[in-house]
C-alpha atoms as a PDB file:
ATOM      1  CA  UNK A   1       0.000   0.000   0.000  1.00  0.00           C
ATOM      2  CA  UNK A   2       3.032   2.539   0.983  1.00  0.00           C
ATOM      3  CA  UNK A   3       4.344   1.643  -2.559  1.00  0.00           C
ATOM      4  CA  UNK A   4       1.618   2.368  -4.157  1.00  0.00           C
ATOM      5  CA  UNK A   5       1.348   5.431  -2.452  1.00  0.00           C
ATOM      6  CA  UNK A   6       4.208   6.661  -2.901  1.00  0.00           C
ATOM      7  CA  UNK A   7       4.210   6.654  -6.776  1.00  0.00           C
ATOM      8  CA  UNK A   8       0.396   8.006  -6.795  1.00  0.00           C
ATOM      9  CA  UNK A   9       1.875  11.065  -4.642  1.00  0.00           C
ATOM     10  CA  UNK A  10       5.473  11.272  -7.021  1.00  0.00           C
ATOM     11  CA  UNK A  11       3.136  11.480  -9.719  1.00  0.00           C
ATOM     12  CA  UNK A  12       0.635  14.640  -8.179  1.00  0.00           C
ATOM     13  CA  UNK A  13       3.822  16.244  -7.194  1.00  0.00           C
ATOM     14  CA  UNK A  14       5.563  15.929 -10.570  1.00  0.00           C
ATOM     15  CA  UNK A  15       2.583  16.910 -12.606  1.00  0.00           C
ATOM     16  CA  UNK A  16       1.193  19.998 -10.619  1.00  0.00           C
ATOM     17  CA  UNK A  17       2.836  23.232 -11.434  1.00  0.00           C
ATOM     18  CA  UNK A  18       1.503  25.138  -8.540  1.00  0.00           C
ATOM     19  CA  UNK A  19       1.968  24.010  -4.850  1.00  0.00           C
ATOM     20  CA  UNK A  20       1.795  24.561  -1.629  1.00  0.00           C
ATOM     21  CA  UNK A  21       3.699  22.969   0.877  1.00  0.00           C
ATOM     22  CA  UNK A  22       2.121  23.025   4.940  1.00  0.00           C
ATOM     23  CA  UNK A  23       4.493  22.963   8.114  1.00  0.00           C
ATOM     24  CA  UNK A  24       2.437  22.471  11.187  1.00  0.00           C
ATOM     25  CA  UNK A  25       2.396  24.712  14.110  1.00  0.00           C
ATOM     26  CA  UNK A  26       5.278  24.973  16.314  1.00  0.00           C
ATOM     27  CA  UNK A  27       7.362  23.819  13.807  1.00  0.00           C
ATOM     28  CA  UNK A  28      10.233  21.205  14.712  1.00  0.00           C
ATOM     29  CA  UNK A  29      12.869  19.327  12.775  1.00  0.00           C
ATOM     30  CA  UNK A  30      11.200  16.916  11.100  1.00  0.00           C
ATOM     31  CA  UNK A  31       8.273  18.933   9.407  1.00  0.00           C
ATOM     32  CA  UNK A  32      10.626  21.889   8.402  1.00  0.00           C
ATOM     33  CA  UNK A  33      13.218  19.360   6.960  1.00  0.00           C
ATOM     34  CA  UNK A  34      10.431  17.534   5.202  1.00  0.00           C
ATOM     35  CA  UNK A  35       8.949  20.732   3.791  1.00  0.00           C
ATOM     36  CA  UNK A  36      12.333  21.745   2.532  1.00  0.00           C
ATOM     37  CA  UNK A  37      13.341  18.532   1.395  1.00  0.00           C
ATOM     38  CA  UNK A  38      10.451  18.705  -1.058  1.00  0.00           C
ATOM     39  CA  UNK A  39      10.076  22.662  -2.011  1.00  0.00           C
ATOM     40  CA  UNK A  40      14.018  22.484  -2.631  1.00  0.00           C
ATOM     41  CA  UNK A  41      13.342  19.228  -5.063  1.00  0.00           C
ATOM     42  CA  UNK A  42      10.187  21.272  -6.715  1.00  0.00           C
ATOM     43  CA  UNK A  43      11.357  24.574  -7.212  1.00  0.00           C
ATOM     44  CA  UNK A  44      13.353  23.827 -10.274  1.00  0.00           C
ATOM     45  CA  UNK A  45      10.166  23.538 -12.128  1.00  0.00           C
ATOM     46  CA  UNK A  46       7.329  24.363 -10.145  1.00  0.00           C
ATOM     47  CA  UNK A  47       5.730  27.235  -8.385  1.00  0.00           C
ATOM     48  CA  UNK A  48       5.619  26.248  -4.936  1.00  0.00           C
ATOM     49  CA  UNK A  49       5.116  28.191  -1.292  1.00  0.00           C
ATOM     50  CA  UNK A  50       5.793  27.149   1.588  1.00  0.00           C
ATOM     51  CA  UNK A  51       3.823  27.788   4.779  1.00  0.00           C
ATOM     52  CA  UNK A  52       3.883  27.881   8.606  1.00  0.00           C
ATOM     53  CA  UNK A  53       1.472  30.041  11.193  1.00  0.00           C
ATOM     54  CA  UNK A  54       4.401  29.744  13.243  1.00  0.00           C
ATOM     55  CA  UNK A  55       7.980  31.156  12.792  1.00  0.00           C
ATOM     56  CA  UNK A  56      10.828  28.856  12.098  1.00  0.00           C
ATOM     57  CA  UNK A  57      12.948  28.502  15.276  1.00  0.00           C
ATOM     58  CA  UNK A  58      16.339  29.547  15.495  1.00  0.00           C
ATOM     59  CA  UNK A  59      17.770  26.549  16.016  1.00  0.00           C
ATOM     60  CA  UNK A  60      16.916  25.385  12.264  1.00  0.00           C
ATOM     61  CA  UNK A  61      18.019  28.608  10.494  1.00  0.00           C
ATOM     62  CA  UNK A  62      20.644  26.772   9.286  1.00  0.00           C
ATOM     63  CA  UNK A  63      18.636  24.485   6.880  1.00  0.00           C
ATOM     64  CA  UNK A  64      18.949  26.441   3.139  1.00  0.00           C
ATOM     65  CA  UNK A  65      15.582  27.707   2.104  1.00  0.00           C
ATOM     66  CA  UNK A  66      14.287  28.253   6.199  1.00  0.00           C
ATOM     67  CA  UNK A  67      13.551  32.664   4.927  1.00  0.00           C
ATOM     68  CA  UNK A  68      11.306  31.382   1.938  1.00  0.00           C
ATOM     69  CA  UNK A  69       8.920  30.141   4.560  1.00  0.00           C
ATOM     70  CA  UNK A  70       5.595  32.215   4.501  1.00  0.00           C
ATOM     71  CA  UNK A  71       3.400  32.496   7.586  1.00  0.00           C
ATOM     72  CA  UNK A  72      -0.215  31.839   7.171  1.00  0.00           C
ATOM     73  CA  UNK A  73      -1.150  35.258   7.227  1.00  0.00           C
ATOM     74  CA  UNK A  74       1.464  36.255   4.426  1.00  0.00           C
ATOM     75  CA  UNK A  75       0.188  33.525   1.880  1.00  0.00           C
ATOM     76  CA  UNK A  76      -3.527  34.062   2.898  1.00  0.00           C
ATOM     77  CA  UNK A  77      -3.219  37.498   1.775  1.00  0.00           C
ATOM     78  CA  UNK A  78      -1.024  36.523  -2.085  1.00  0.00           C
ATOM     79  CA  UNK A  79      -4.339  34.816  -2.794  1.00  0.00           C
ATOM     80  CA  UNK A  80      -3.073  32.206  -4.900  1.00  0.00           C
ATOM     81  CA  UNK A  81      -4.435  29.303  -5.998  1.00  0.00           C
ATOM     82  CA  UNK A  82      -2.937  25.621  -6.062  1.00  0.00           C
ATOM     83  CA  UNK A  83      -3.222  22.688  -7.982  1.00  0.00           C
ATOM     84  CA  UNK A  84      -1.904  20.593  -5.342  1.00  0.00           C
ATOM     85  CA  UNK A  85      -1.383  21.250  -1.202  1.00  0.00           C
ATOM     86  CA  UNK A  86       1.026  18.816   0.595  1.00  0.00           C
ATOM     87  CA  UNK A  87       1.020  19.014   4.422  1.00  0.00           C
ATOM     88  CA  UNK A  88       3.267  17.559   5.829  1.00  0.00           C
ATOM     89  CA  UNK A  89       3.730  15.557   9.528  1.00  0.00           C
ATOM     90  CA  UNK A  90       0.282  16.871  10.329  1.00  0.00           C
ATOM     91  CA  UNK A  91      -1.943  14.062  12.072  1.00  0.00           C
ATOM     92  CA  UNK A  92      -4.791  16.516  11.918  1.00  0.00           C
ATOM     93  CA  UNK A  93      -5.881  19.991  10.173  1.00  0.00           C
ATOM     94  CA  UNK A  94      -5.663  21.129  14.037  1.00  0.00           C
ATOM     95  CA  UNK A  95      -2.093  21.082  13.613  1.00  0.00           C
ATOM     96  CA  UNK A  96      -1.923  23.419  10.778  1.00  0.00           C
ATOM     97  CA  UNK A  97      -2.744  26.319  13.173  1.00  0.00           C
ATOM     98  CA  UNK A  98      -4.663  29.134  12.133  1.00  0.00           C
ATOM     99  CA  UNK A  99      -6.052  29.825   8.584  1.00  0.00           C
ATOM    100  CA  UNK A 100      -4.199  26.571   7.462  1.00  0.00           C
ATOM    101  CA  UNK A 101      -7.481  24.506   6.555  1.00  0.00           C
ATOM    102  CA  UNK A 102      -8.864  28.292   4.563  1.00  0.00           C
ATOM    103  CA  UNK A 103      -5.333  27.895   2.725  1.00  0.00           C
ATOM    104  CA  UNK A 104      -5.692  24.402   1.820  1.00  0.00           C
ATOM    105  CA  UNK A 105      -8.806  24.898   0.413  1.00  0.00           C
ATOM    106  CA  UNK A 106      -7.413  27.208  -2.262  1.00  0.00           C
ATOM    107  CA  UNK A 107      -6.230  23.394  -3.951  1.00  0.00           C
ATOM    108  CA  UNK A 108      -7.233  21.539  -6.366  1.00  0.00           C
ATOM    109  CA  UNK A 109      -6.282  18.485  -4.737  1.00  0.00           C
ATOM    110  CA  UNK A 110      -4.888  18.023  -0.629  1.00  0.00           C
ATOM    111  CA  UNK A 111      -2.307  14.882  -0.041  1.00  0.00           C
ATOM    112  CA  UNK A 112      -0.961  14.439   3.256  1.00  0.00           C
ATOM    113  CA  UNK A 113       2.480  12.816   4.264  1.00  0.00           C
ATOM    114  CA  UNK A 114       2.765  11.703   7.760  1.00  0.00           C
ATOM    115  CA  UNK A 115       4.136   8.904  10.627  1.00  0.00           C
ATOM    116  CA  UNK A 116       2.025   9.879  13.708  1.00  0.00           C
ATOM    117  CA  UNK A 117      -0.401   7.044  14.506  1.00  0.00           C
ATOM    118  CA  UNK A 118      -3.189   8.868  15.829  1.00  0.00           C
ATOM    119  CA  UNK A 119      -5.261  12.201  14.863  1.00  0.00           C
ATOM    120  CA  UNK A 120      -7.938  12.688  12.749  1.00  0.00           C
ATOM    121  CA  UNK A 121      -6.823  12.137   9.075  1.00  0.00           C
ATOM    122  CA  UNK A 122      -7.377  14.095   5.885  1.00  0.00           C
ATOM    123  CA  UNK A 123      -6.258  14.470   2.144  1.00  0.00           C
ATOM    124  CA  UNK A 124      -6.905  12.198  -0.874  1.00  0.00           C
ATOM    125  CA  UNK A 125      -4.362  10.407  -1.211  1.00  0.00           C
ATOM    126  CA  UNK A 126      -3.206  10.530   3.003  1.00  0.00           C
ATOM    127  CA  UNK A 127       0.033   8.464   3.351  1.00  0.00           C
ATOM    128  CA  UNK A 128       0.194   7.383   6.537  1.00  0.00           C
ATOM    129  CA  UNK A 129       3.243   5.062   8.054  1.00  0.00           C
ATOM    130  CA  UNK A 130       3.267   5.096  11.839  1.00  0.00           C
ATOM    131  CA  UNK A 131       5.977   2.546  11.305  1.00  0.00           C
ATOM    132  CA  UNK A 132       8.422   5.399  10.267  1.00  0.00           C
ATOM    133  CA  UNK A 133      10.493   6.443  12.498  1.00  0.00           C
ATOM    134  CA  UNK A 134      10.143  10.185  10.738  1.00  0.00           C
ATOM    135  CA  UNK A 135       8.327  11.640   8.001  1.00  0.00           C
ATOM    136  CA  UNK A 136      11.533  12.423   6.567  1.00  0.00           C
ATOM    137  CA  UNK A 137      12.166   8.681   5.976  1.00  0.00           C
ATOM    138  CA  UNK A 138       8.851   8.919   3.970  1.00  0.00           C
ATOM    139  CA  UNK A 139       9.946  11.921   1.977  1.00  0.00           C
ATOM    140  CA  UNK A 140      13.191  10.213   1.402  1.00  0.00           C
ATOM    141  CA  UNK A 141      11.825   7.343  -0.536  1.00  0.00           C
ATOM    142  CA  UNK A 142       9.906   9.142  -2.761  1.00  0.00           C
ATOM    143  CA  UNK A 143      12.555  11.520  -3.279  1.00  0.00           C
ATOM    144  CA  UNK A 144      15.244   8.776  -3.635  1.00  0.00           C
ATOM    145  CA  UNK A 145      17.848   9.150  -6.676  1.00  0.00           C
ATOM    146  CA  UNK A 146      17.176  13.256  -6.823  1.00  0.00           C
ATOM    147  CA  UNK A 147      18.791  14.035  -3.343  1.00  0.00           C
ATOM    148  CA  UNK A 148      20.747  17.192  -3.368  1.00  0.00           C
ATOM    149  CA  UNK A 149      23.493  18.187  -0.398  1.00  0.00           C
ATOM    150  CA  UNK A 150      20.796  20.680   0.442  1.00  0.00           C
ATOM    151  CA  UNK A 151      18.083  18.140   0.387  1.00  0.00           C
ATOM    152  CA  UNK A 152      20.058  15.888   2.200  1.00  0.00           C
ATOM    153  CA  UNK A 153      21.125  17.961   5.428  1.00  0.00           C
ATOM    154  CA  UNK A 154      17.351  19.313   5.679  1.00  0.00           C
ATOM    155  CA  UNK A 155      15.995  15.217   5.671  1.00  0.00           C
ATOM    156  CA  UNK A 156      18.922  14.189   7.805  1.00  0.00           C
ATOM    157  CA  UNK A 157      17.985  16.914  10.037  1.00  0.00           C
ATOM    158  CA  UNK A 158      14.205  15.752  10.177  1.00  0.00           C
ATOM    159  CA  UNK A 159      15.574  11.981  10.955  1.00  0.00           C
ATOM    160  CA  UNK A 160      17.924  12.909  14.107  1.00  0.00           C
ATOM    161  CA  UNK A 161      15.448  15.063  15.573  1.00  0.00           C
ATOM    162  CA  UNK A 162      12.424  12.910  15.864  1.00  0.00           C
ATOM    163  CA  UNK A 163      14.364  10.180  17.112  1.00  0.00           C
ATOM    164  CA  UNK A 164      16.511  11.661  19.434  1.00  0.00           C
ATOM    165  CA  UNK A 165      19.943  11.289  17.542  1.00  0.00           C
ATOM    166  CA  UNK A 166      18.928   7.553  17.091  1.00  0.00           C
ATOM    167  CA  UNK A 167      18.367   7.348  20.925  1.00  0.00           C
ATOM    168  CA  UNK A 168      14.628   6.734  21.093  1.00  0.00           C
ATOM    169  CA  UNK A 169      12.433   3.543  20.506  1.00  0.00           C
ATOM    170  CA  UNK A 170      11.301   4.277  17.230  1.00  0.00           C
ATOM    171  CA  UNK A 171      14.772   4.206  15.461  1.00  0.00           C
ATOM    172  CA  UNK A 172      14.999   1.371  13.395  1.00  0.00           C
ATOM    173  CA  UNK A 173      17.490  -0.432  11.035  1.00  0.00           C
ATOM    174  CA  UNK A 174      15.732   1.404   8.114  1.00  0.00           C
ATOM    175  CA  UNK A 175      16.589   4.634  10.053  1.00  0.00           C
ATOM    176  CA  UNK A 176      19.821   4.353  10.293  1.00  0.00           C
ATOM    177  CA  UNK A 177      20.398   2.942   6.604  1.00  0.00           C
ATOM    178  CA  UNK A 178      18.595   6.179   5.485  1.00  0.00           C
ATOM    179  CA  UNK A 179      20.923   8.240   7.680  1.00  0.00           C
ATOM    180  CA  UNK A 180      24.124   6.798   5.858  1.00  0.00           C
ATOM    181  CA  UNK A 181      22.189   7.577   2.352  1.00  0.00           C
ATOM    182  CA  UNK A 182      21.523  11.086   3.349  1.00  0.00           C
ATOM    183  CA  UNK A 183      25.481  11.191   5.003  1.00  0.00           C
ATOM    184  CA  UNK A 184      26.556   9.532   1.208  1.00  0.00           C
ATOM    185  CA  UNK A 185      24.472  12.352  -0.455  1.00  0.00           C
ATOM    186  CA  UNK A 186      26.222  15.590   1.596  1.00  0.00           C
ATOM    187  CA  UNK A 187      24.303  15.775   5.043  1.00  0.00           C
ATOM    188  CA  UNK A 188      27.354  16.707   7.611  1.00  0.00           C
ATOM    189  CA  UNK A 189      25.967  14.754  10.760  1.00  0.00           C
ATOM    190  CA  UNK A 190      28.651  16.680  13.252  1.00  0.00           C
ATOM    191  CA  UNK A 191      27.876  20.070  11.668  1.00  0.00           C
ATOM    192  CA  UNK A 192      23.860  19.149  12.455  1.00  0.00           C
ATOM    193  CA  UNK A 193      24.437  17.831  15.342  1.00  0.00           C
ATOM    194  CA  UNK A 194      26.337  21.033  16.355  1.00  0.00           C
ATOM    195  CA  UNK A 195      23.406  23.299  15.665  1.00  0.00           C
ATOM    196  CA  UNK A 196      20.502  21.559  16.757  1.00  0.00           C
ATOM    197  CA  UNK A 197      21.791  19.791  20.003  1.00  0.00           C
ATOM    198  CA  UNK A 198      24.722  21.685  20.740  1.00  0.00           C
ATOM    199  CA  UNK A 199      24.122  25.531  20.339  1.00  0.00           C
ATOM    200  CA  UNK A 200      21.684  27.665  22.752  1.00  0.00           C
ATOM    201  CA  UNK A 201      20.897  30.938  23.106  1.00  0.00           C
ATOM    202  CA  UNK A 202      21.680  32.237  26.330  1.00  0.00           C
ATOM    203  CA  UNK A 203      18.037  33.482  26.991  1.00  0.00           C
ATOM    204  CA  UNK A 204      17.194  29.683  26.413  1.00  0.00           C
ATOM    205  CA  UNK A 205      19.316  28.700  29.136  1.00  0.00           C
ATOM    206  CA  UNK A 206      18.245  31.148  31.376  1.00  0.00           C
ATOM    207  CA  UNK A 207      14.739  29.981  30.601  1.00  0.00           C
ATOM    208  CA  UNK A 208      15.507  26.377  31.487  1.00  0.00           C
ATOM    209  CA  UNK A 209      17.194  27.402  34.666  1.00  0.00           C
ATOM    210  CA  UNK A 210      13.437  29.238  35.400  1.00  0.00           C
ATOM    211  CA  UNK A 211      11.521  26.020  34.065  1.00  0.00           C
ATOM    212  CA  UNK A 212      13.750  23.528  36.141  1.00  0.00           C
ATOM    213  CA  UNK A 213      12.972  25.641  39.828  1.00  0.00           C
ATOM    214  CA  UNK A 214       9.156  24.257  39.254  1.00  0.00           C
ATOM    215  CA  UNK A 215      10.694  20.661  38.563  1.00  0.00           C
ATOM    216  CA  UNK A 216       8.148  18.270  40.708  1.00  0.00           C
ATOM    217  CA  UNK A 217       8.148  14.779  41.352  1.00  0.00           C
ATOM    218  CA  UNK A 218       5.062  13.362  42.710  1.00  0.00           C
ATOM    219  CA  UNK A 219       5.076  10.485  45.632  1.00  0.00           C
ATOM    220  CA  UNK A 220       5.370   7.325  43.681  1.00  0.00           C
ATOM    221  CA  UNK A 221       8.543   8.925  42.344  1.00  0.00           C
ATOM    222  CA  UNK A 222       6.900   7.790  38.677  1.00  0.00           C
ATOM    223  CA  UNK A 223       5.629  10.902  37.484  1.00  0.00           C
ATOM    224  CA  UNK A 224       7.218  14.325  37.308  1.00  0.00           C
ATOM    225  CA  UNK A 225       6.445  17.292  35.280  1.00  0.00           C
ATOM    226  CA  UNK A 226       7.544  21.139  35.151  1.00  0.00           C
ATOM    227  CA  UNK A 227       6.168  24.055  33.906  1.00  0.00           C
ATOM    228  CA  UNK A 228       6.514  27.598  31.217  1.00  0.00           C
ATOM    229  CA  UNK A 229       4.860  30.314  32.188  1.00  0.00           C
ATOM    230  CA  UNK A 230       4.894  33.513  29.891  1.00  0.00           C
ATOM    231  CA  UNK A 231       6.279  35.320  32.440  1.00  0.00           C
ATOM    232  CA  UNK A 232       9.582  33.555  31.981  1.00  0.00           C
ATOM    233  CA  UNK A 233      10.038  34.101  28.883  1.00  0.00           C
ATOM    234  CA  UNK A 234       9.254  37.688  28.811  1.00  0.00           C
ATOM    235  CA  UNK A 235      12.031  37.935  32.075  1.00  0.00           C
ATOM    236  CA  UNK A 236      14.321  36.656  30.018  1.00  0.00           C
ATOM    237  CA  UNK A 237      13.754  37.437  26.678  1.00  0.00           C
ATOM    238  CA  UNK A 238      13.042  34.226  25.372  1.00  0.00           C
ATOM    239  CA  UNK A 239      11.298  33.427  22.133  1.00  0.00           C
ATOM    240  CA  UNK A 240       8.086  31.432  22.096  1.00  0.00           C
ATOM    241  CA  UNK A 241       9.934  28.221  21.098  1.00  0.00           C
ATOM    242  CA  UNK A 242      13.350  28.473  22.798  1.00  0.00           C
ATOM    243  CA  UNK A 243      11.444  26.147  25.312  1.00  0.00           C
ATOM    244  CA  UNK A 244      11.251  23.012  22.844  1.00  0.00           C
ATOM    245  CA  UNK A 245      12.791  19.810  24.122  1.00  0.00           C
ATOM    246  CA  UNK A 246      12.884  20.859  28.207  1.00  0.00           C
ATOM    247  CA  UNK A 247      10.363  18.195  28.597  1.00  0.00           C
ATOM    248  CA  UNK A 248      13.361  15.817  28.101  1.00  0.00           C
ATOM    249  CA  UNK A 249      14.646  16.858  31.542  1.00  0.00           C
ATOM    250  CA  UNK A 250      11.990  15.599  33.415  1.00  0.00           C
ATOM    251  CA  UNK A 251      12.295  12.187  31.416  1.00  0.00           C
ATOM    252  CA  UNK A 252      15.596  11.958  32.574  1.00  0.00           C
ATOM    253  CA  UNK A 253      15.184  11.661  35.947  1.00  0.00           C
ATOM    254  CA  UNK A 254      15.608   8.055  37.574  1.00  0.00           C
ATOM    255  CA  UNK A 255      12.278   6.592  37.898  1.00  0.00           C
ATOM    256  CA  UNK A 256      10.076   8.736  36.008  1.00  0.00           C
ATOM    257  CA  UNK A 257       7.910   6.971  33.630  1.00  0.00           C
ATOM    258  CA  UNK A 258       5.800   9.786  32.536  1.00  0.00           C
ATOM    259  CA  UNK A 259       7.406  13.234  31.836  1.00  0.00           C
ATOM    260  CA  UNK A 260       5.061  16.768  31.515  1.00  0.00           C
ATOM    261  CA  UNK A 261       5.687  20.079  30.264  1.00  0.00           C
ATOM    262  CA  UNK A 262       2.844  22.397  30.483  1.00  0.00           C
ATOM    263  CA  UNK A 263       3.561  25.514  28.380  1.00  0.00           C
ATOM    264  CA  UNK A 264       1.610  28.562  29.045  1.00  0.00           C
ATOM    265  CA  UNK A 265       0.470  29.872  25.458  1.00  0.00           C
ATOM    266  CA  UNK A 266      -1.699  33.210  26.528  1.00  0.00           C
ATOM    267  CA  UNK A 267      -5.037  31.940  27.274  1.00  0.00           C
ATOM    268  CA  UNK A 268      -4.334  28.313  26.381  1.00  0.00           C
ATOM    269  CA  UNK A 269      -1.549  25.625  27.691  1.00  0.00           C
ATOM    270  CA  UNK A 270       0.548  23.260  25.578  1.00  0.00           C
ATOM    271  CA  UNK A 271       0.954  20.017  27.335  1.00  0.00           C
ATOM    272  CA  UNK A 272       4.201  17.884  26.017  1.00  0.00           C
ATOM    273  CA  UNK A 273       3.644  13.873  27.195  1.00  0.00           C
ATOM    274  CA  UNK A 274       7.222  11.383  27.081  1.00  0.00           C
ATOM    275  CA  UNK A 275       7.899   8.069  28.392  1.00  0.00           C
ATOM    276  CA  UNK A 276      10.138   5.169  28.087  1.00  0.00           C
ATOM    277  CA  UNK A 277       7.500   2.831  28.689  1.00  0.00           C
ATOM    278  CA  UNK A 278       3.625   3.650  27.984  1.00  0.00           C
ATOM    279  CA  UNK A 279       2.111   4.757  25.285  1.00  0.00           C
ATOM    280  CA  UNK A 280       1.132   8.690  25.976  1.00  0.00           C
ATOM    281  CA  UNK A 281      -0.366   8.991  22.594  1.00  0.00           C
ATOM    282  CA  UNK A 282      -3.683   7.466  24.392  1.00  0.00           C
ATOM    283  CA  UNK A 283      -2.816  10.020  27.290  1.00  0.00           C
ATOM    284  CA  UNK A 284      -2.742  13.062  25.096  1.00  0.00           C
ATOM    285  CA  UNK A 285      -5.953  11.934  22.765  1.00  0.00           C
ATOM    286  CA  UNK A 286      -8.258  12.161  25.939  1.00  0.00           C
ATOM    287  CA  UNK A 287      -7.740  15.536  25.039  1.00  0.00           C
ATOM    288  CA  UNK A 288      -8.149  15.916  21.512  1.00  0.00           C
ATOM    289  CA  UNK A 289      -3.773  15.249  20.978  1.00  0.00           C
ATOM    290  CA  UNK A 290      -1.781  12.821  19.777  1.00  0.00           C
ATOM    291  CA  UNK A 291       1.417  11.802  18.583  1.00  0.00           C
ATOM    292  CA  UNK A 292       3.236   8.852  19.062  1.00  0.00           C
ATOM    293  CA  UNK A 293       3.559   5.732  21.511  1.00  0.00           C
ATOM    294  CA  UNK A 294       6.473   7.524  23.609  1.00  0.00           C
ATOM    295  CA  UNK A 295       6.259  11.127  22.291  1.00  0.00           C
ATOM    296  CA  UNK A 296       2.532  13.479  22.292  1.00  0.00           C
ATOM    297  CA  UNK A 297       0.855  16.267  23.008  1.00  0.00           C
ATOM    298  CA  UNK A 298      -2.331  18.274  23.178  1.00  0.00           C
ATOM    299  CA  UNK A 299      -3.704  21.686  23.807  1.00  0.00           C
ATOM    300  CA  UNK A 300      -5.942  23.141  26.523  1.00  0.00           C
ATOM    301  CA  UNK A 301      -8.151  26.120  26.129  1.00  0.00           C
ATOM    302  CA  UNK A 302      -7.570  26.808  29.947  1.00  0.00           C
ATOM    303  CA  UNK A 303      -5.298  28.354  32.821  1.00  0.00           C
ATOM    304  CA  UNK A 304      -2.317  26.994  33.824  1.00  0.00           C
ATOM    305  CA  UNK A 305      -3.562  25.818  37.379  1.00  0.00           C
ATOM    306  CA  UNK A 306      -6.850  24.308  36.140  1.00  0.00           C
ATOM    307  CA  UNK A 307      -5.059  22.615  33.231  1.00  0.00           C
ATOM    308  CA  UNK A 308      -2.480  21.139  35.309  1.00  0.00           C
ATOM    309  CA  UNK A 309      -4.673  20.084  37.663  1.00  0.00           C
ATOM    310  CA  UNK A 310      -6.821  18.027  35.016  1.00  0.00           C
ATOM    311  CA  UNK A 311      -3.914  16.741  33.518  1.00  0.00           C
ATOM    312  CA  UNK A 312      -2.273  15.479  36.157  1.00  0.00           C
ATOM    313  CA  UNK A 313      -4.881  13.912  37.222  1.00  0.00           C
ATOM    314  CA  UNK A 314      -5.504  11.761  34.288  1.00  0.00           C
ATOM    315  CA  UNK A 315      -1.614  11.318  34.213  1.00  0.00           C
ATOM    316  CA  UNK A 316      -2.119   9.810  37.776  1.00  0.00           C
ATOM    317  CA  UNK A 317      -4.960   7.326  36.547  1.00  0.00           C
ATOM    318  CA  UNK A 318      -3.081   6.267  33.849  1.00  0.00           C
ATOM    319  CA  UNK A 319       0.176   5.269  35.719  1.00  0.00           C
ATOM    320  CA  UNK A 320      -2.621   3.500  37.636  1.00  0.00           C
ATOM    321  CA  UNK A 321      -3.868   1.792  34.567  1.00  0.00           C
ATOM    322  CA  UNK A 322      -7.721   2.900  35.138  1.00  0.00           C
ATOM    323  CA  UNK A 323      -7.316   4.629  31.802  1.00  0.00           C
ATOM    324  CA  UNK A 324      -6.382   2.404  28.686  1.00  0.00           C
END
């Protein structure tokens, strides 16, 4: 069936000469390097635009082609029209953001690329493979035998991210054979590695050092979870995503099974689920998230202390196993 996508969606792609290409909101590694991946393939002969409601994060400003990005906004007001949309490692229209479904309507045709197992699906054709460990490994294969240096470092960079430099369950031997393509083909894993794992601004580190004094671990020693406020990052002049991956800091910690970040967002709360163990995908989609087995997330339209409170309470139940 993933064959058969695959050429179905080559095909669309090769044929349309107008596209637009969907990040999803609070962009990470492996939906920018997809997008890239792809509008740096198309652009030879296509008119394509790329689009995010969110801005990129400095972290991936190295990645050629990051300023081409659009917001929402900016392409909502070009009012063009596509033949074809691709979003890609979007589970959901949800997690286009704002105005992203309005901009995907102005297409002909919607196809979806994606790896997350749970969410609400959309486009004709939607190629789903939860068995990936990225949705760069997906855009790899159909992009295989055109890979550029370019193309390479922004799908290489997509890879490492999602799984955690090949730390985290969902590496596999397919993985890490894509890796050495994508290292054969120009990506420079130490000079990645570098910039996304290794270089912080110092506001970000000031803001972890905030985040980490409301580190708590409750009783059972199994469940710990810390907290952004927007406070902290106005203090310290922190950007909106110079908090992403402090939720990795509470899975560290000996004994935790079940790691929470709750993110104050203005009047809403972003709640970031890990685990070694259990499978916080069904966690997060008791309220309306998702993501994968050890890695989700969802969004609360509430304050911080009520959201929290519900959360953890749930979280508490599930450790339990009175929620399955």
């Amino acid at each position: 069936m993933s064959e058969l996508l695959r050429v179905q969606i080559k095909e669309l792609l090769d044929n349309s000469r107008r596209i637009l290409l969907c990040a999803h909101r609070n962009p990470d590694g492996d939906t920018l390097g997809s997008m890239l991946a792809l509008w740096h393939y198309l652009r030879r002969d296509h008119q394509v635009r790329m689009v995010c409601c969110d801005p990129v994060p400095e972290v991936y400003r190295f990645l050629a082609g990051w300023e081409e990005i659009l917001s929402t906004q900016a392409a909502s007001a070009l009012l063009e029209t596509y033949q074809l949309a691709v979003a890609v490692d979007a589970s959901d229209l949800g997690r286009l953001g704002p105005g992203g479904e309005e901009l995907l309507a102005r297409a002909e045709k919607v196809v979806t690329i994606d790896h997350h197992a749970v969410g609400l699906s959309f486009g004709d054709p939607s190629w789903l493979d939860s068995t990936a460990a990225a949705t760069g490994e997906l855009i790899f294969s159909l992009l295989e035998g055109a890979i550029t240096p370019q193309m390479a470092a922004a799908l290489y960079t997509a890879i490492v991210t999602d799984c955690g430099s090949f730390r985290y369950a969902n590496t596999t031997a397919r993985t890490l054979a894509i890796a050495s393509r994508l290292v054969e083909a120009g990506a420079d894993p130490n000079k990645i590695a570098t910039r996304v794992f290794e270089t912080r601004t110092l506001a970000s580190l000031r803001l972890l050092h905030q985040a980490l004094s409301t580190l708590e671990v409750d009783q059972t020693g199994q469940l710990g979870w810390m907290e952004l406020r927007d406070d902290m990052f106005e203090a310290v002049g922190a950007s909106p995503n110079e908090g992403e991956g402090f939720v990795n800091y509470v899975r560290m910690i000996s004994g935790v099974r079940l790691a929470i970040l709750f993110h104050e967002n203005g009047s809403k709360v972003r709640v970031s689920l890990r685990s070694q163990d259990l499978d916080v995908g069904k966690l997060a989609s008791l309220f309306g998230g998702g993501g994968h087995m050890r890695a989700a997330g969802c969004e609360l339209s509430q304050a911080l202390p009520q959201a929290k409170s519900e959360v953890l309470t749930a979280a508490r139940d599930f450790l339990q196993g009175t929620i399955k």
